[in-house]
N, C-alpha and C. Protein backbone atom coordinates (compact mmCIF):
# COMPACT_ATOMS: atom_id res chain seq x y z
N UNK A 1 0.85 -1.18 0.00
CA UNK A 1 0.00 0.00 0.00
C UNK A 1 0.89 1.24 0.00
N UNK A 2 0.52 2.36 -0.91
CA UNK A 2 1.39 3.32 -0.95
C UNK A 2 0.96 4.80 0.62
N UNK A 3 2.44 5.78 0.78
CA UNK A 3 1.77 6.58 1.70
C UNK A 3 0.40 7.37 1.32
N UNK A 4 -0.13 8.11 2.14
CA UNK A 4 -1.28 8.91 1.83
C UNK A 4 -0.88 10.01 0.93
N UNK A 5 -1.96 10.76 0.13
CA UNK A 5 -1.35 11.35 -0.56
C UNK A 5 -1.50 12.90 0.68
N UNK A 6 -0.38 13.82 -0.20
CA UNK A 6 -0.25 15.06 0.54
C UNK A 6 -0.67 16.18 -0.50
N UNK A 7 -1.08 17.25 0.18
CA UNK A 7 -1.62 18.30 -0.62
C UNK A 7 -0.64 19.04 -1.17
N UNK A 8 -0.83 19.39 -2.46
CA UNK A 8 0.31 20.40 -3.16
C UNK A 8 0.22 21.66 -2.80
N UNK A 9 -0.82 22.44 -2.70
CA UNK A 9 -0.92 23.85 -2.16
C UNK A 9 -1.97 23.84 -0.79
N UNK A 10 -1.42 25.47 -0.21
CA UNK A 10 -2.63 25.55 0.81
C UNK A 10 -4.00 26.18 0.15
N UNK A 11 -5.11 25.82 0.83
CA UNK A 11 -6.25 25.82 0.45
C UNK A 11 -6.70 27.23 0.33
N UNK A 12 -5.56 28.29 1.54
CA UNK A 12 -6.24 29.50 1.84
C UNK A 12 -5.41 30.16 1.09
N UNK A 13 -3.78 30.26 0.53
CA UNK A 13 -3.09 31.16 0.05
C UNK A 13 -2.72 30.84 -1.22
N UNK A 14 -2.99 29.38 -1.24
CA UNK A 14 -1.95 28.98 -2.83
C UNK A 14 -0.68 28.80 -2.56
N UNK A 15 0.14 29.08 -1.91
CA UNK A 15 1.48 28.84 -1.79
C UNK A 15 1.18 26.98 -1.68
N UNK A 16 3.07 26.52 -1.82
CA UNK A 16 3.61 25.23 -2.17
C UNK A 16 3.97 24.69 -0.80
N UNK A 17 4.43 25.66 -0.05
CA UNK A 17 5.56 25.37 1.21
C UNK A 17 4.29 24.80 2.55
N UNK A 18 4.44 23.80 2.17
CA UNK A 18 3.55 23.67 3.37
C UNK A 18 4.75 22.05 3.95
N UNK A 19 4.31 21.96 5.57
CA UNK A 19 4.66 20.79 6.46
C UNK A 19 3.52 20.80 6.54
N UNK A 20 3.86 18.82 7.39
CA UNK A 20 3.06 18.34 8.29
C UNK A 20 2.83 18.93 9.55
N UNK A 21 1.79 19.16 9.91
CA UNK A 21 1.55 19.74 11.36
C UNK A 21 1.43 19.00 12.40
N UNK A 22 1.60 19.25 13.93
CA UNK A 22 2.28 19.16 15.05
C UNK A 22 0.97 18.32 15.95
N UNK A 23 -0.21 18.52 15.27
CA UNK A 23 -1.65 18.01 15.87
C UNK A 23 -1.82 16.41 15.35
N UNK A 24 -1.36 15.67 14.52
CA UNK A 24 -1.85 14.53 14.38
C UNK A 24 -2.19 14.52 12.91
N UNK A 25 -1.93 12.77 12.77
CA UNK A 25 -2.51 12.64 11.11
C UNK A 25 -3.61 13.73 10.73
N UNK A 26 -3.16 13.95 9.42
CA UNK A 26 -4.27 14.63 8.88
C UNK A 26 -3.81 16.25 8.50
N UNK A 27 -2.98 16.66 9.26
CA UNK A 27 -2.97 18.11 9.88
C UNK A 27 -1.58 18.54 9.04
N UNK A 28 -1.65 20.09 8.27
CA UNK A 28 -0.79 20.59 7.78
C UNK A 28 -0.33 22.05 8.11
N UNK A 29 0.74 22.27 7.80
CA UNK A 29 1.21 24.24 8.17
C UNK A 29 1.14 24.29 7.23
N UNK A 30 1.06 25.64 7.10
CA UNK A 30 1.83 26.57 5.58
C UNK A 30 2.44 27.98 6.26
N UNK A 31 3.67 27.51 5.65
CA UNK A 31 4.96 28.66 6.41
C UNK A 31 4.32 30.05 5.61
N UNK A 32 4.41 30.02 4.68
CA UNK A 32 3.71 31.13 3.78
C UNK A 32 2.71 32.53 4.57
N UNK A 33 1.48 31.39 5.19
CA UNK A 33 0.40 32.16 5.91
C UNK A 33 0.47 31.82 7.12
N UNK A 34 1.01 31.47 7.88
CA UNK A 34 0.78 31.01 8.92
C UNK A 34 -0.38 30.61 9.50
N UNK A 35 -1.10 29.64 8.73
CA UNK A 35 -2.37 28.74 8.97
C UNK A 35 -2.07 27.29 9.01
N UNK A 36 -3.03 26.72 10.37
CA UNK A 36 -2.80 25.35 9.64
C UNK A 36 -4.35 24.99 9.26
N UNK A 37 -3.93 23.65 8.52
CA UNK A 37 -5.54 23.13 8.68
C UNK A 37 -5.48 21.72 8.36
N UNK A 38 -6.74 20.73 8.20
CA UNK A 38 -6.32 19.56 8.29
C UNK A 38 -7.48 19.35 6.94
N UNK A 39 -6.98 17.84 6.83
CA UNK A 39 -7.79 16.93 5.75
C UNK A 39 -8.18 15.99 6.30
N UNK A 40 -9.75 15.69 5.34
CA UNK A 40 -10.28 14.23 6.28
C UNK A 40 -11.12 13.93 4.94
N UNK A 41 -10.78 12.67 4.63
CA UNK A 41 -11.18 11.56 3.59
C UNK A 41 -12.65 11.52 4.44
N UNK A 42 -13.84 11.99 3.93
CA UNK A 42 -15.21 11.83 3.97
C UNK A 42 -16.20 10.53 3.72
N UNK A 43 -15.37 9.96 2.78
CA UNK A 43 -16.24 8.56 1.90
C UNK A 43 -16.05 8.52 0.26
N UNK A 44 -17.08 7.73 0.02
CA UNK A 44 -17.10 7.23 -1.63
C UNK A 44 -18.51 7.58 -2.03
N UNK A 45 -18.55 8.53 -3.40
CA UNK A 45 -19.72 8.68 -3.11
C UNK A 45 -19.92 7.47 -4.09
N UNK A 46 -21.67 7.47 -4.02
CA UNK A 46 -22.62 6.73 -4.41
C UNK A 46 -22.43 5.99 -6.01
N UNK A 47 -22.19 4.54 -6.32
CA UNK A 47 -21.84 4.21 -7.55
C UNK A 47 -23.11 4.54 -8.23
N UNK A 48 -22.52 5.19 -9.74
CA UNK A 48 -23.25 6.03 -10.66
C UNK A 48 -24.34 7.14 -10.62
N UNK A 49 -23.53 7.73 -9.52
CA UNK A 49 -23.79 8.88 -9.56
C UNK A 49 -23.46 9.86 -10.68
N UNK A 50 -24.01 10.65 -11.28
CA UNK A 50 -23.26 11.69 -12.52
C UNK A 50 -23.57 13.02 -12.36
N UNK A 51 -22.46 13.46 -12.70
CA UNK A 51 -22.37 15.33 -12.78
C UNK A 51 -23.00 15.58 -13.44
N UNK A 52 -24.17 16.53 -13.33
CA UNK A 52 -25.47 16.74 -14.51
C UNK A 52 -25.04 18.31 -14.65
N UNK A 53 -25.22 18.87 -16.02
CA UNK A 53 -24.72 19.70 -16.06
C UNK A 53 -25.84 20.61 -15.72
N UNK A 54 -25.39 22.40 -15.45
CA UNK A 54 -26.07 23.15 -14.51
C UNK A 54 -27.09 24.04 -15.55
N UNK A 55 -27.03 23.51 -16.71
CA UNK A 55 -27.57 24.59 -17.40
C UNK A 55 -29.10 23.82 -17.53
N UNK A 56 -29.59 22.66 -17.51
CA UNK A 56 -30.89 21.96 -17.26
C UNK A 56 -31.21 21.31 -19.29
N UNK A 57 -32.37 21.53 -18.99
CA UNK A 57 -33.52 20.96 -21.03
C UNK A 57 -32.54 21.72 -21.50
N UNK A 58 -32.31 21.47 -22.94
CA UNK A 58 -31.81 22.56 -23.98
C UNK A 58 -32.93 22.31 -25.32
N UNK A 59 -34.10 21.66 -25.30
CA UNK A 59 -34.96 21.66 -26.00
C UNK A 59 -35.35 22.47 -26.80
């Protein structure tokens, strides 16, 4: 099994430079902004489910 994956940017600034943070799996810094924040794998959604597009009939 491979490691988890890690995030390429922070969510709030865009910058690259981010560590692991000091709170436990899950949890990241970004030297950049001085924020941290964490990630959490939610689930799977629903098999065949589909992205319907937002514009609706084109009739």
């Amino acid at each position: 099994m491979s490691e988890r994956a890690a995030p390429f940017y922070c969510p709030y600034c865009g910058d690259e430079d981010l560590r692991p943070g000091e709170q436990g799996h899950g949890s990241w810094e970004c030297a950049a902004c001085n924020r941290a924040f964490q990630l959490k794998f939610l689930g799977l959604l629903a098999r065949g489910f589909q992205h319907s597009d937002a514009g609706g009939d084109t009739t």
